[in-house]
Protein backbone atom coordinates (compact mmCIF):
# COMPACT_ATOMS: atom_id res chain seq x y z
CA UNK A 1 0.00 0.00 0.00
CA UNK A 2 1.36 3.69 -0.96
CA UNK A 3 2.11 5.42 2.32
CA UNK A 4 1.32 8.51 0.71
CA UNK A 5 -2.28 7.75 0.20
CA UNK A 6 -5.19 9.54 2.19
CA UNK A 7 -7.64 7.57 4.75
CA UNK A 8 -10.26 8.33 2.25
CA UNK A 9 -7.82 6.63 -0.53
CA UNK A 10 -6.94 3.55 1.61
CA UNK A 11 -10.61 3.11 2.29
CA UNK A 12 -11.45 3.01 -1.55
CA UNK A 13 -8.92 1.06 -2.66
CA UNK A 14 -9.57 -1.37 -0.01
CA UNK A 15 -13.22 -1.71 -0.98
CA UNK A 16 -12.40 -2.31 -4.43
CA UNK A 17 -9.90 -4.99 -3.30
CA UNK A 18 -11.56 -6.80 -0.57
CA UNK A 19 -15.11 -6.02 -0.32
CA UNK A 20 -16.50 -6.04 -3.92
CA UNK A 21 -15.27 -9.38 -5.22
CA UNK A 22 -16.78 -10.94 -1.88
CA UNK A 23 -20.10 -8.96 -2.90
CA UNK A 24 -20.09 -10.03 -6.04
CA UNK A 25 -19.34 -13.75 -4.77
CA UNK A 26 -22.29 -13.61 -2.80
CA UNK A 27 -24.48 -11.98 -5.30
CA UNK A 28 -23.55 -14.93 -7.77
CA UNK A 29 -24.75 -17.84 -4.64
CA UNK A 30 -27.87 -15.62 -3.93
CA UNK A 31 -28.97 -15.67 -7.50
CA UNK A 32 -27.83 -19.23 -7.63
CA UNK A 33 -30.28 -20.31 -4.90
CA UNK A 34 -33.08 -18.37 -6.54
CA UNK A 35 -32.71 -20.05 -9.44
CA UNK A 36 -32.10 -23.82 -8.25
CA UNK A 37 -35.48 -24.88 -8.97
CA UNK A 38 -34.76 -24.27 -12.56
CA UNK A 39 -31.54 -25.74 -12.60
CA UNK A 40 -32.92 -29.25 -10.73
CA UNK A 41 -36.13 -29.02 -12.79
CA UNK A 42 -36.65 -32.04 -14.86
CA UNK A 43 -37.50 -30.57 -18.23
CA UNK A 44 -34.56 -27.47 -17.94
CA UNK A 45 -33.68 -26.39 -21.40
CA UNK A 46 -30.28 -25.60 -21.76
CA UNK A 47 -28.86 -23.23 -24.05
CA UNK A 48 -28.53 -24.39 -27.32
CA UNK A 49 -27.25 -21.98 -29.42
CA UNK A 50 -28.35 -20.80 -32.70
CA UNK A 51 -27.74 -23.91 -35.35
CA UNK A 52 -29.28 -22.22 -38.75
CA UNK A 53 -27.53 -19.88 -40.44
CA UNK A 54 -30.52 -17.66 -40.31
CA UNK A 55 -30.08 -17.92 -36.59
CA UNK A 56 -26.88 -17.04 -36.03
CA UNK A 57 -27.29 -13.89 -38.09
CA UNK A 58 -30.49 -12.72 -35.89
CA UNK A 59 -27.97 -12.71 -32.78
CA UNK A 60 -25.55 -10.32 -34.90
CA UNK A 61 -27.78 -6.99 -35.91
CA UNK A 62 -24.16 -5.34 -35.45
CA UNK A 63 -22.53 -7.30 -37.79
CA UNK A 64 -21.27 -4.30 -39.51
CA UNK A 65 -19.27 -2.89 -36.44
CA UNK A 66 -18.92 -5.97 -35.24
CA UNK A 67 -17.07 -6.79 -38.97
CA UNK A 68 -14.54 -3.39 -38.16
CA UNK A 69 -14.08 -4.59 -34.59
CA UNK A 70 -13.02 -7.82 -36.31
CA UNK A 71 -10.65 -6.35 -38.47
CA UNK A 72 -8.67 -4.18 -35.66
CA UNK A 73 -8.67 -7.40 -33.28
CA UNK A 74 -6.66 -9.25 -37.15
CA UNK A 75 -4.16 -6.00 -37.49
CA UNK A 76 -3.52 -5.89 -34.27
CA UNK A 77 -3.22 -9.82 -33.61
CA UNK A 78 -0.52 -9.31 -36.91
CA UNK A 79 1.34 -6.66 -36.11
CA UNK A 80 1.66 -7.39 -32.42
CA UNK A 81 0.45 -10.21 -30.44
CA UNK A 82 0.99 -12.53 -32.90
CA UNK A 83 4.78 -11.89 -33.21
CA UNK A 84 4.99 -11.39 -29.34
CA UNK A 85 3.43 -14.85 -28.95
CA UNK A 86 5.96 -16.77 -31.60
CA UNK A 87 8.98 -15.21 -29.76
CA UNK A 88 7.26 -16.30 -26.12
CA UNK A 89 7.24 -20.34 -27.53
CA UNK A 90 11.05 -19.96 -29.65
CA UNK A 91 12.69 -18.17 -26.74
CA UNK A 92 11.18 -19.96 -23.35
CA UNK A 93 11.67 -23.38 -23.10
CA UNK A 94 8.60 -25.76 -22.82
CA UNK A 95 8.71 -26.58 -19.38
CA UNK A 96 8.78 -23.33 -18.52
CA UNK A 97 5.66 -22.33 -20.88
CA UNK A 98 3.95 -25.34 -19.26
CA UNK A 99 4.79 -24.20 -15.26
CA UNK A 100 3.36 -20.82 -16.50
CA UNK A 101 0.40 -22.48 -17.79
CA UNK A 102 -0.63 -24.55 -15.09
CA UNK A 103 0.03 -21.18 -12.39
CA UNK A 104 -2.67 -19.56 -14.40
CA UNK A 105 -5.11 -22.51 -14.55
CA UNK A 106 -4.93 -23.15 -11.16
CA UNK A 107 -5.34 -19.58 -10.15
CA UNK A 108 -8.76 -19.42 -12.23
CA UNK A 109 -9.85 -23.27 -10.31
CA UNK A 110 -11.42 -21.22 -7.96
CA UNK A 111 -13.42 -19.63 -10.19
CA UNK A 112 -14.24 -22.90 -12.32
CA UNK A 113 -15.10 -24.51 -8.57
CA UNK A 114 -17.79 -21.62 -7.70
CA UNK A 115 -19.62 -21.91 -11.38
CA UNK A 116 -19.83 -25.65 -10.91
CA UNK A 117 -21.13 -24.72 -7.45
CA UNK A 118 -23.91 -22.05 -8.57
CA UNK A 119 -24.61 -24.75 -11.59
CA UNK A 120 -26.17 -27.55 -9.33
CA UNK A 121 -22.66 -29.72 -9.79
CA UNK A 122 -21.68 -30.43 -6.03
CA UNK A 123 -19.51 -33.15 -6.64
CA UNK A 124 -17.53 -31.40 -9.76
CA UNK A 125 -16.99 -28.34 -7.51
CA UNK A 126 -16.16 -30.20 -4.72
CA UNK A 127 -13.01 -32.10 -7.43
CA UNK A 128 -11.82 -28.85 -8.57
CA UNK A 129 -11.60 -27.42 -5.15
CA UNK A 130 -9.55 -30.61 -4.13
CA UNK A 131 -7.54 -30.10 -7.78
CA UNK A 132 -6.87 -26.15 -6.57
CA UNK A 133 -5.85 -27.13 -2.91
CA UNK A 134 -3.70 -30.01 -3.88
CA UNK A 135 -1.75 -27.90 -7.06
CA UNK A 136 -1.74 -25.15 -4.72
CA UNK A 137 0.49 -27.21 -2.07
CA UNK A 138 1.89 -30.08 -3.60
CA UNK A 139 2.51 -28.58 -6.79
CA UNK A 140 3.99 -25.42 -5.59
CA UNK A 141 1.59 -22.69 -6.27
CA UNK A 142 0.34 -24.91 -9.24
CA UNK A 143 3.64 -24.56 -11.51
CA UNK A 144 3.01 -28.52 -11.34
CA UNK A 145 -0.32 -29.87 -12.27
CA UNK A 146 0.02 -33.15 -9.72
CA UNK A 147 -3.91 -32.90 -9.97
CA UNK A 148 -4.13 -34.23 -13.40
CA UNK A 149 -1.01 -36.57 -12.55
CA UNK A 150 -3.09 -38.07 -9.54
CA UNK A 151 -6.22 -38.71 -11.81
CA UNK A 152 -8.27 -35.88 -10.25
CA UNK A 153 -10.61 -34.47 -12.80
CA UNK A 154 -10.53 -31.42 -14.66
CA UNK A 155 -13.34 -29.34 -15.58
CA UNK A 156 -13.80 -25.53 -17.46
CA UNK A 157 -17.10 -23.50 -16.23
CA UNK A 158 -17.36 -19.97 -16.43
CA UNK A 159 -19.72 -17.46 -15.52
CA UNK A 160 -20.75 -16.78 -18.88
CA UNK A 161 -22.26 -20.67 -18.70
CA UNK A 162 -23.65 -19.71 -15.29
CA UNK A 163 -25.65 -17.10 -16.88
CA UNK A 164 -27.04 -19.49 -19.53
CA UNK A 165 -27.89 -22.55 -17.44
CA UNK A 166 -29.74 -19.51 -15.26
CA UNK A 167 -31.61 -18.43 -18.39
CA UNK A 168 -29.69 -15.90 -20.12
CA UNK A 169 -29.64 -18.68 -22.91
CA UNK A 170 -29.44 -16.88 -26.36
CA UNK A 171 -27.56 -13.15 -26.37
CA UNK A 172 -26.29 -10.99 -29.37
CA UNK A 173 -22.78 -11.51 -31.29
CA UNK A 174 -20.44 -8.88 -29.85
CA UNK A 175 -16.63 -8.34 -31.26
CA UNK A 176 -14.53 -7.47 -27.86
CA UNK A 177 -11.39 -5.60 -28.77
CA UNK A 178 -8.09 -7.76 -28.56
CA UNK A 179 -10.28 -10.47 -27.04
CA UNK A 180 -12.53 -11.04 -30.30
CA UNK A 181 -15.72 -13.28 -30.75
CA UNK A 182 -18.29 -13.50 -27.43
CA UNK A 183 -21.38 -11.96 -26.44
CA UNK A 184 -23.63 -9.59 -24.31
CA UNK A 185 -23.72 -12.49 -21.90
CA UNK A 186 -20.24 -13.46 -21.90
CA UNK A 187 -18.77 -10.08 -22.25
CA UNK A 188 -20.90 -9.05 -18.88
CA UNK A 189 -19.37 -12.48 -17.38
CA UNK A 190 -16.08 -11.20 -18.40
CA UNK A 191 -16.82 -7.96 -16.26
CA UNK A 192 -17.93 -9.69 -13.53
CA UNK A 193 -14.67 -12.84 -13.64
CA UNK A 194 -12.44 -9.48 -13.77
CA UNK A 195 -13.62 -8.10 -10.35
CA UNK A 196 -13.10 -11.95 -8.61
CA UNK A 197 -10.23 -13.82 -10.43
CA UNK A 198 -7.34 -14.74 -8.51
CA UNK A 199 -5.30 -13.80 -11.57
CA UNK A 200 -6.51 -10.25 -11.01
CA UNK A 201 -6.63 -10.14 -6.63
CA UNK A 202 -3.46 -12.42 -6.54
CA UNK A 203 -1.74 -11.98 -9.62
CA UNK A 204 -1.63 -8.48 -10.32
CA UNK A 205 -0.98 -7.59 -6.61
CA UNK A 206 1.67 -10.25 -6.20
CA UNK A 207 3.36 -9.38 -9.65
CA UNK A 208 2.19 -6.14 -11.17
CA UNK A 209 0.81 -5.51 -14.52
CA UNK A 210 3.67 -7.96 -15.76
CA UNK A 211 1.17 -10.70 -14.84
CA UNK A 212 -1.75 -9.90 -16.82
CA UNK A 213 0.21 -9.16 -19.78
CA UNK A 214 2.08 -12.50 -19.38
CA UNK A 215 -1.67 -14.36 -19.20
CA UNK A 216 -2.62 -12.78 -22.59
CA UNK A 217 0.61 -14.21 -24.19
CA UNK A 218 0.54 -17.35 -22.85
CA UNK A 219 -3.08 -17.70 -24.22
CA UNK A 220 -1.92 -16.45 -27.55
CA UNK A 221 0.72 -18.58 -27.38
CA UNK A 222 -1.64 -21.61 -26.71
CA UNK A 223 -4.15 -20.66 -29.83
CA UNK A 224 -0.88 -20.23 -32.00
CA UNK A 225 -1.77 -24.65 -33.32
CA UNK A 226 -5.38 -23.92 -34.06
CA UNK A 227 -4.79 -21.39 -36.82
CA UNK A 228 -4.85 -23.32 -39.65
CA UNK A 229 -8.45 -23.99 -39.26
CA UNK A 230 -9.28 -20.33 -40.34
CA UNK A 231 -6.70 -20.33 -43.32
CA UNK A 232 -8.54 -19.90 -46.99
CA UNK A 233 -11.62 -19.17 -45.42
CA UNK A 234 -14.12 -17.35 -47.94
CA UNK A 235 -15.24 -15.23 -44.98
CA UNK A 236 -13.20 -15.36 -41.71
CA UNK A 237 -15.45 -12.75 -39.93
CA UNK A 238 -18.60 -15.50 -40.36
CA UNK A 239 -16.04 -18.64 -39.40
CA UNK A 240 -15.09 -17.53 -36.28
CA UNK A 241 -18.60 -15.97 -35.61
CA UNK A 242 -20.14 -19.98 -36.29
CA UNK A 243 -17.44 -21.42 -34.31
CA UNK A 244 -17.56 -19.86 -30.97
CA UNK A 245 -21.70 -19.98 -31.19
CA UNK A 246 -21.14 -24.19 -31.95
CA UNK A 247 -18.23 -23.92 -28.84
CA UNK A 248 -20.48 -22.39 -26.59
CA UNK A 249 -23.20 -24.22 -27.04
CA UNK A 250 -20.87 -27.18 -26.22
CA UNK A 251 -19.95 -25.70 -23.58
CA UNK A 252 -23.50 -24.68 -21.52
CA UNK A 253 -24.60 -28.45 -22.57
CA UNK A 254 -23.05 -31.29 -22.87
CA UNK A 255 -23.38 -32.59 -26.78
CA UNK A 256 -19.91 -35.30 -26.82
CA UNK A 257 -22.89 -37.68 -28.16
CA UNK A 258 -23.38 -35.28 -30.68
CA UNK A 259 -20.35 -34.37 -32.77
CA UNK A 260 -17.42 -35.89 -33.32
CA UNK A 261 -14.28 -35.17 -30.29
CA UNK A 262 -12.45 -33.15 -32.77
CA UNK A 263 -15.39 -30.85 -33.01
CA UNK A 264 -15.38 -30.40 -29.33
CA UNK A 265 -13.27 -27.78 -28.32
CA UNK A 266 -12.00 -26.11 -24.92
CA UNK A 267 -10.30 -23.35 -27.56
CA UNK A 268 -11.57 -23.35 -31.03
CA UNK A 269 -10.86 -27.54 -31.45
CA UNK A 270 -8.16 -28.19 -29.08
CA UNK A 271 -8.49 -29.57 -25.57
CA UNK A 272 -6.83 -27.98 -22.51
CA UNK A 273 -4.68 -31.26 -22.16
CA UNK A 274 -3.52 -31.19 -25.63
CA UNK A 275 -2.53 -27.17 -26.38
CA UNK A 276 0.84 -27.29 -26.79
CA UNK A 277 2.64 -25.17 -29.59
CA UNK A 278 5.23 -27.51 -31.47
CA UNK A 279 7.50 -24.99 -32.80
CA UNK A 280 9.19 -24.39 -29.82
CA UNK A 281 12.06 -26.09 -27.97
């Protein structure tokens, strides 16, 4: 804490610290309770995303800005994060990318553990609290994923699916800057994971600024195998726009009976396991 702060500063900054991600915590467990009759009823429709074409392009009436949005987020990615990301995997040796990695997944199990929670999945929750306390000790912080070693499951949930298992189930396309393809839904989710990741309380506290830059190259650097998917593509904008509505309709409900495994992805058609960029040493 800056010793040249004010009371009035110290009590601000110690709200937005302390006291709002706890409110916001108990905000998510309130509405979760309220709407537990939905989750355990028998008949709950889950989100299923739009699957016409005609669908999908009712959820995007700002396809136009949407399209420029698009086209920053591909000059930028180009010119910058791209590049960054290729020197990250040829300079840092892969055990080092993969302690990195599995510090920031374990730092966002919490997180994974409450949606599970607030979803009506006691025993998942309960797994990927064990995974977080046992990477958290045994594994040093998490650098070494003895979860997944040990057999212990791992699971992705997100607040984003929280809001459409609630009943938030369809919301319009949105183009984030530098993060690209989501939603009304999951951009608001992305708000509200800001204000109670560990990345963010922990992370940024612990390490500065450094750390969230270093989490947006390391997930750069794990999207760097799935690019061929998008190469010669007649309209990249609508590809990517198709693909995270099909992902994230995967995601809110289980469909593996569905579609093949290679058409189930944790990012864009790669699971978490297998992300790992094979031009590096």
């Amino acid at each position: 804490m800056d010793p040249s702060m004010s009371a009035a500063e110290v009590r601000v900054s110690w709200h937005r610290e302390r006291v709002l991600p706890v409110a916001i915590c108990a905000l998510v467990v309130l509405l979760s309770a309220c709407s537990g009759r939905a989750l355990r009823g028998e008949g709950a429709e889950l989100a299923n995303g739009p699957t016409t074409a005609e669908e999908r392009a009712a959820l995007d009436p700002w396809e136009p800005s949407n399209r420029r949005m698009h086209e920053f987020n591909r000059r930028l990615d180009r010119r910058v994060m791209k590049p960054v990301a290729r020197g990250y995997v040829k300079v840092v040796p892969r055990p080092v990318r993969q302690g990195v990695t599995n510090l920031f997944d374990n730092l966002q199990e919490p997180i994974v553990a409450l949606n599970l929670l607030v979803q009506g999945h006691g025993q998942k929750a309960t797994e990927s609290g064990f995974r977080f306390l046992l990477n958290s000790t045994v594994g040093l912080a998490g650098i070494f994923d003895v979860a997944s070693a040990g057999k212990v499951p791992e699971y992705r949930a997100d607040f984003g699916q929280t809001f459409a298992l609630w009943g938030w189930q369809r919301s319009r396309y949105l183009v984030l800057p530098v993060f690209g393809p989501s939603s009304v839904r999951d951009g608001f989710a992305r708000v509200v994971n800001s204000q109670v990741s560990p990345i963010n309380t922990v992370g940024t506290r612990k390490l500065g600024p450094g750390a969230g830059v270093l989490y947006g190259i390391t997930s750069r650097a794990a999207a760097l195998p799935n690019e061929a998917f998008a190469e010669n593509a007649a309209d990249e904008y609508l590809l990517l726009r198709d693909v995270y509505f099909q992902r994230r309709g995967c995601q809110i409900r289980d469909c593996s009976q569905e579609v093949p495994d290679y058409e189930l992805p944790d990012e864009l058609g790669v699971p978490a396991s297998d992300i790992t960029p094979d031009d590096g040493p």
